[in-house]
C-alpha atoms as a PDB file:
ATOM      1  CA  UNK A   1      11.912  -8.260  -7.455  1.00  0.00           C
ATOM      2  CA  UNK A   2      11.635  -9.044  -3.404  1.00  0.00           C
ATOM      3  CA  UNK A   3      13.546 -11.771  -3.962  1.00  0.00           C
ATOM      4  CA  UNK A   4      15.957 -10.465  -6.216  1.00  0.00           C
ATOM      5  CA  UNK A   5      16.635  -7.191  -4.390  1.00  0.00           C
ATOM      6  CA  UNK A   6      16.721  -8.701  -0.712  1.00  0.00           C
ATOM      7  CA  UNK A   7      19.519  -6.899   0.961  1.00  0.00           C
ATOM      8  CA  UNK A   8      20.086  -2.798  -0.141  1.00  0.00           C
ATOM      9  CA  UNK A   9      16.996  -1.070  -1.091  1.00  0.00           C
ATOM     10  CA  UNK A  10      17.093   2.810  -1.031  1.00  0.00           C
ATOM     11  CA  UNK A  11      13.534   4.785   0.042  1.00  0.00           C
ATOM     12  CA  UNK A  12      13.330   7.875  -1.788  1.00  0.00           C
ATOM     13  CA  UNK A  13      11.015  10.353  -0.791  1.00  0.00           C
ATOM     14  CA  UNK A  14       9.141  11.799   2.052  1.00  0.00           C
ATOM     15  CA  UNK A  15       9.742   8.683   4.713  1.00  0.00           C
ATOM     16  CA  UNK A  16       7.825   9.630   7.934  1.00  0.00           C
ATOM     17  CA  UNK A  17       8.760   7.674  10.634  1.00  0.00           C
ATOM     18  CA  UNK A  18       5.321   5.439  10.039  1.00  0.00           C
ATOM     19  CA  UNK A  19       5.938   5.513   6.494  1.00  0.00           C
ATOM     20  CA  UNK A  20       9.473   4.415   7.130  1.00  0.00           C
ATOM     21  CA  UNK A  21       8.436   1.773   9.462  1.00  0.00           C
ATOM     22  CA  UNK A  22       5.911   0.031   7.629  1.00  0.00           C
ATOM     23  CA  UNK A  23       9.238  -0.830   5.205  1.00  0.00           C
ATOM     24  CA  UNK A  24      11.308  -2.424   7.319  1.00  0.00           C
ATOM     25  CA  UNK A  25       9.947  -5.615   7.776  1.00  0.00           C
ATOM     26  CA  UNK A  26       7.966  -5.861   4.231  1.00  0.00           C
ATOM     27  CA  UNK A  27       9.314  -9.025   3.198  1.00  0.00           C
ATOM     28  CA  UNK A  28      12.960  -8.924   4.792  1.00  0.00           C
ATOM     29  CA  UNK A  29      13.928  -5.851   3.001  1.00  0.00           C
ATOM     30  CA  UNK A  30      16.683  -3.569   4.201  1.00  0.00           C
ATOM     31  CA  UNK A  31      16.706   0.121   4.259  1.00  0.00           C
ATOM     32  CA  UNK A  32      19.270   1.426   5.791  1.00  0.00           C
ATOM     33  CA  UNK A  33      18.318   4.754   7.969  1.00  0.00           C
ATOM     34  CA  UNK A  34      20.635   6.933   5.900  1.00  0.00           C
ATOM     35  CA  UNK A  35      18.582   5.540   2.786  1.00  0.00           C
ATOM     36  CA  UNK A  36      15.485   7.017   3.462  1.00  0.00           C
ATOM     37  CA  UNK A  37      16.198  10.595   2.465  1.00  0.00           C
ATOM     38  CA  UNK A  38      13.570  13.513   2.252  1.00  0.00           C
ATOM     39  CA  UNK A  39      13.458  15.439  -0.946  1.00  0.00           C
ATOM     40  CA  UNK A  40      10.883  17.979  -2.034  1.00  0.00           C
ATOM     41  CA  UNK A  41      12.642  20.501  -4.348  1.00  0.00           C
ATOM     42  CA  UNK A  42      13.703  19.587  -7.710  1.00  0.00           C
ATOM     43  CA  UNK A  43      17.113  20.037  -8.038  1.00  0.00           C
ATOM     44  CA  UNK A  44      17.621  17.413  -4.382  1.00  0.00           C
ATOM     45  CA  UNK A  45      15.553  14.540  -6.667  1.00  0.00           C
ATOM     46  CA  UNK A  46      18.870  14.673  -9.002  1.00  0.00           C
ATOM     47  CA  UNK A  47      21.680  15.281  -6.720  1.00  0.00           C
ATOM     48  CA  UNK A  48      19.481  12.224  -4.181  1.00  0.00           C
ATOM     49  CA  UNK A  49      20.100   9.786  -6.631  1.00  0.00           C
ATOM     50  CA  UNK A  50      23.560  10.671  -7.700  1.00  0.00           C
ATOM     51  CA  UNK A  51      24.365  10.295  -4.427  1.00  0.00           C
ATOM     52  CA  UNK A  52      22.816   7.076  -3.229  1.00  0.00           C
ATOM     53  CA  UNK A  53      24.653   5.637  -6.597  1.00  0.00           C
ATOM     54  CA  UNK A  54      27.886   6.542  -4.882  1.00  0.00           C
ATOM     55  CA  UNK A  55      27.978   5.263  -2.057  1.00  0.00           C
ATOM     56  CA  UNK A  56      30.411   2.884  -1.015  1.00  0.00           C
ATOM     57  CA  UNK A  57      27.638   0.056  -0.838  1.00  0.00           C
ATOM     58  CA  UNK A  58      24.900   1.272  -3.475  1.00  0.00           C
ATOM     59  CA  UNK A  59      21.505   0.222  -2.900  1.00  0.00           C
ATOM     60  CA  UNK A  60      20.414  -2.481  -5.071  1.00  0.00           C
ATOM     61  CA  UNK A  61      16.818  -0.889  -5.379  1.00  0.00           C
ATOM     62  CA  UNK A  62      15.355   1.988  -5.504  1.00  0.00           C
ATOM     63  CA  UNK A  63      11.518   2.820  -4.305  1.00  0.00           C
ATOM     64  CA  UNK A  64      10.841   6.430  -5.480  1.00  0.00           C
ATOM     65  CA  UNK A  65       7.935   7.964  -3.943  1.00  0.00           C
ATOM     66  CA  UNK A  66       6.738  10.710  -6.529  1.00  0.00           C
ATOM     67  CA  UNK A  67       6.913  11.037 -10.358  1.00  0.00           C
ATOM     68  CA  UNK A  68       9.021  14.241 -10.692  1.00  0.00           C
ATOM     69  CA  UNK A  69      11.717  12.445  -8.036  1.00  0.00           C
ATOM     70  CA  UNK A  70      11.727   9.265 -10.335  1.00  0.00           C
ATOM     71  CA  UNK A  71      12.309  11.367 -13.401  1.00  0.00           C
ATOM     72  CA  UNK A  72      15.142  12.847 -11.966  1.00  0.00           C
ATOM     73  CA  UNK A  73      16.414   9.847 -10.665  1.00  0.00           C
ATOM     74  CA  UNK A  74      16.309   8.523 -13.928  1.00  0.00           C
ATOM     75  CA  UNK A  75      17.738  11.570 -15.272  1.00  0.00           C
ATOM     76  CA  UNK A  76      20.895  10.872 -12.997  1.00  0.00           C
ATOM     77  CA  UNK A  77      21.758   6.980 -13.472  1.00  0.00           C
ATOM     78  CA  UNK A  78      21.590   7.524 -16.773  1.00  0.00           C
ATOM     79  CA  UNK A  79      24.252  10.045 -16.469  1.00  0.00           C
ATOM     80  CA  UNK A  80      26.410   7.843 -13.995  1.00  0.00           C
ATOM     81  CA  UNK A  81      25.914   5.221 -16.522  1.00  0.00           C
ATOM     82  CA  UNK A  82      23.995   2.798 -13.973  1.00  0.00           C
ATOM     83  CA  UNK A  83      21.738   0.091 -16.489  1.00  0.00           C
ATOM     84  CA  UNK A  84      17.826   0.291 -15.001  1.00  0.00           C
ATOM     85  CA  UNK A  85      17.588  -2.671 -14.058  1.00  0.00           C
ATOM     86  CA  UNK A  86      21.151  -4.175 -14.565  1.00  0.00           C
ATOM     87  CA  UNK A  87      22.938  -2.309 -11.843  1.00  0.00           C
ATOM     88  CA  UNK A  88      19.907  -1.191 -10.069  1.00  0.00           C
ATOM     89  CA  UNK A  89      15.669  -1.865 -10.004  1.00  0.00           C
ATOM     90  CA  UNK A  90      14.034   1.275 -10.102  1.00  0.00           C
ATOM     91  CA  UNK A  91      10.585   1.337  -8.644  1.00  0.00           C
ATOM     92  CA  UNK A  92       7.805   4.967  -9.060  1.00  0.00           C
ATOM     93  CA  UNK A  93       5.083   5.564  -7.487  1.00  0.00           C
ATOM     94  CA  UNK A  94       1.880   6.446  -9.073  1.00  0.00           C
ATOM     95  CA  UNK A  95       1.797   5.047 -12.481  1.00  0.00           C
ATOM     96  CA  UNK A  96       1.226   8.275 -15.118  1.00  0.00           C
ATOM     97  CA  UNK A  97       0.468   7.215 -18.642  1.00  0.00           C
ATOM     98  CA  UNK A  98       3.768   7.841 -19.721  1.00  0.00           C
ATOM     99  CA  UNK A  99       5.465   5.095 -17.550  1.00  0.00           C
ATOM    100  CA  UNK A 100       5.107   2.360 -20.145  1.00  0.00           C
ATOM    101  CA  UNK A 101       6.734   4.486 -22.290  1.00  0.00           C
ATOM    102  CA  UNK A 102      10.216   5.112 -20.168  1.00  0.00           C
ATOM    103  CA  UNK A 103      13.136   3.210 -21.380  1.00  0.00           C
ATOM    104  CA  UNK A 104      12.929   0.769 -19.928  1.00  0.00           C
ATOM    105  CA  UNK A 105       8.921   1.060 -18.799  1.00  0.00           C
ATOM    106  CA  UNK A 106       9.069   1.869 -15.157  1.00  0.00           C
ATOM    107  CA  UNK A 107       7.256  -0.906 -12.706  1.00  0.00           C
ATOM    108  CA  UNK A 108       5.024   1.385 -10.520  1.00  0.00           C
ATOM    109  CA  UNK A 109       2.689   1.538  -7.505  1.00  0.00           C
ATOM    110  CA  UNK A 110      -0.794   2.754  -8.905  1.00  0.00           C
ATOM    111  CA  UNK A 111      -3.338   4.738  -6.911  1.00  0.00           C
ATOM    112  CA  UNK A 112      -6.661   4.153  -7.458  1.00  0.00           C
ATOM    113  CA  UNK A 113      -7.697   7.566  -8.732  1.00  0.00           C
ATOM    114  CA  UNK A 114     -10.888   7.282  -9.409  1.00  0.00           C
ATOM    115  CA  UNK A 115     -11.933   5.584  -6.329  1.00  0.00           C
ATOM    116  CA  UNK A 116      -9.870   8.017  -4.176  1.00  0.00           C
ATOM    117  CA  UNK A 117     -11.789  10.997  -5.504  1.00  0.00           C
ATOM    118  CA  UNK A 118     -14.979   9.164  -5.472  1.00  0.00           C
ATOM    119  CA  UNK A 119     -14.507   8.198  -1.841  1.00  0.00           C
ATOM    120  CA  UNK A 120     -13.445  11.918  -0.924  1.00  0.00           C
ATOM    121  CA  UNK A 121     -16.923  13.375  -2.398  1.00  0.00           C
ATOM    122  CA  UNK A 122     -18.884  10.433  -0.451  1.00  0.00           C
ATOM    123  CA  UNK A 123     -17.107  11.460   2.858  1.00  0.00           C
ATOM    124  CA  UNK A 124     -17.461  15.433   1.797  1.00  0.00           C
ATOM    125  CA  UNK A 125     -21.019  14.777   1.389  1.00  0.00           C
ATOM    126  CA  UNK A 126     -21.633  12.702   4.717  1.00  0.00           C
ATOM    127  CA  UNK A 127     -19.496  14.806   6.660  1.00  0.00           C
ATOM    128  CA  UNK A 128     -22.143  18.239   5.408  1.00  0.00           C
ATOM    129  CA  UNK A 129     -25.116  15.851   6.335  1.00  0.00           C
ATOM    130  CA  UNK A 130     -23.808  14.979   9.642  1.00  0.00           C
ATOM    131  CA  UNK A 131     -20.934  17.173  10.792  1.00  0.00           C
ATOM    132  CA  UNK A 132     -20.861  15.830  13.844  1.00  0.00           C
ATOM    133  CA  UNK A 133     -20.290  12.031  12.829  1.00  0.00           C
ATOM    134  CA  UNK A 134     -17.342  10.302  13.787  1.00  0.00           C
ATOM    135  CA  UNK A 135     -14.736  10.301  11.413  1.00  0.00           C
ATOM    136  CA  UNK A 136     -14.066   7.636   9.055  1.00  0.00           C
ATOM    137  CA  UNK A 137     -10.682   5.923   8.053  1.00  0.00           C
ATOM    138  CA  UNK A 138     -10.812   4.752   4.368  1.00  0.00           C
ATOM    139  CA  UNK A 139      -7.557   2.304   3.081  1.00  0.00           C
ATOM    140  CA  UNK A 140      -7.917   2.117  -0.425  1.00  0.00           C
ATOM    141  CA  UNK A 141      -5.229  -0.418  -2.259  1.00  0.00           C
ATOM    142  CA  UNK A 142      -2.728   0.272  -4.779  1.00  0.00           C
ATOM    143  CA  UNK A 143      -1.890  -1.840  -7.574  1.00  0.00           C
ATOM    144  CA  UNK A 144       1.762  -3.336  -8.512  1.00  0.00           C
ATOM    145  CA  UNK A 145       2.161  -2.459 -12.439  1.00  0.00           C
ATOM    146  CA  UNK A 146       5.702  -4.340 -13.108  1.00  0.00           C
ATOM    147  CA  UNK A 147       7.397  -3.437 -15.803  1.00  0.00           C
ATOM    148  CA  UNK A 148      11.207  -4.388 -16.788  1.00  0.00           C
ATOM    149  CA  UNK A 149      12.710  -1.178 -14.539  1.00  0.00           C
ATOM    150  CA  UNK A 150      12.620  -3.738 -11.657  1.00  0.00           C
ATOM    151  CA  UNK A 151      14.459  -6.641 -13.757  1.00  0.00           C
ATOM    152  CA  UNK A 152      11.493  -8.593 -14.757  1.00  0.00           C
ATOM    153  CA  UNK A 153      11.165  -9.916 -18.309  1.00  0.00           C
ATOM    154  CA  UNK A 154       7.388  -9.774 -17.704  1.00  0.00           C
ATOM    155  CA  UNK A 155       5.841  -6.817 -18.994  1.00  0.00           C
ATOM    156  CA  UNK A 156       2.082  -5.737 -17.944  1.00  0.00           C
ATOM    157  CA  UNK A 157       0.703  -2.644 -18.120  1.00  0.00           C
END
């Protein structure tokens, strides 16, 4: 998909600056600054992809950062009549159970679940030990699940 989608990706969720900036240089992508666009209620997930869609330059990806915001992304290229992953590679994060079941199955970033609640209770139950301890960063890593969404005949997951 990198190499497929190298020029106009579109960010869609809550890009931080550090968020944002950890992007940019992942593999020679481009995101425009206009692409990264903050949406939290449900009726801006819609109307956010509608509107990426019509711009005069659409983005060739997108990388949506929560489940209800790829729904309605979905939801609106659909509508627009944009083909998943003809006209565009869509891309969720946090793969729910029902991803493989999306038409077409939606490629997604998995967390580790299990391991992120895991390490929470180990820290909880340091941190009531030892409250004074220095605090501890943990980086746990996400999986890649592709499925055809992002224009890959390969499907896993």
């Amino acid at each position: 998909m990198i190499t497929r989608f190298s020029r106009r990706c579109s960010l869609a969720g809550e890009p931080t600056p550090k968020r944002y900036s950890r992007y940019l240089p992942c593999n020679s992508l481009s995101f425009p600054p206009e692409s990264a666009t903050l949406s939290r209620t449900r009726h801006k997930r819609y109307d956010l992809a509608r509107e990426l869609m019509q711009w005069d330059t659409p983005p060739e990806a997108l990388f949506v950062c929560n489940n209800l915001m790829t729904l309605g992304a979905q939801r609106a290229l659909r509508e627009l009549g944009v083909r998943i992953p003809d006209d565009v590679a869509l891309v969720g994060f946090d793969d729910m159970p029902w991803a493989g079941d999306l038409n077409p199955p939606l490629t997604a970033v998995a967390q580790p679940g299990y391991e992120l609640g895991q390490q929470a209770v180990e820290l909880l139950l340091k941190r009531f030990d030892q409250p004074d301890a220095p605090y501890r960063k943990v980086i746990l890593q996400p999986r890649l699940i592709v499925r055809q969404s992002c224009g890959t005949s390969h499907h896993a997951g």
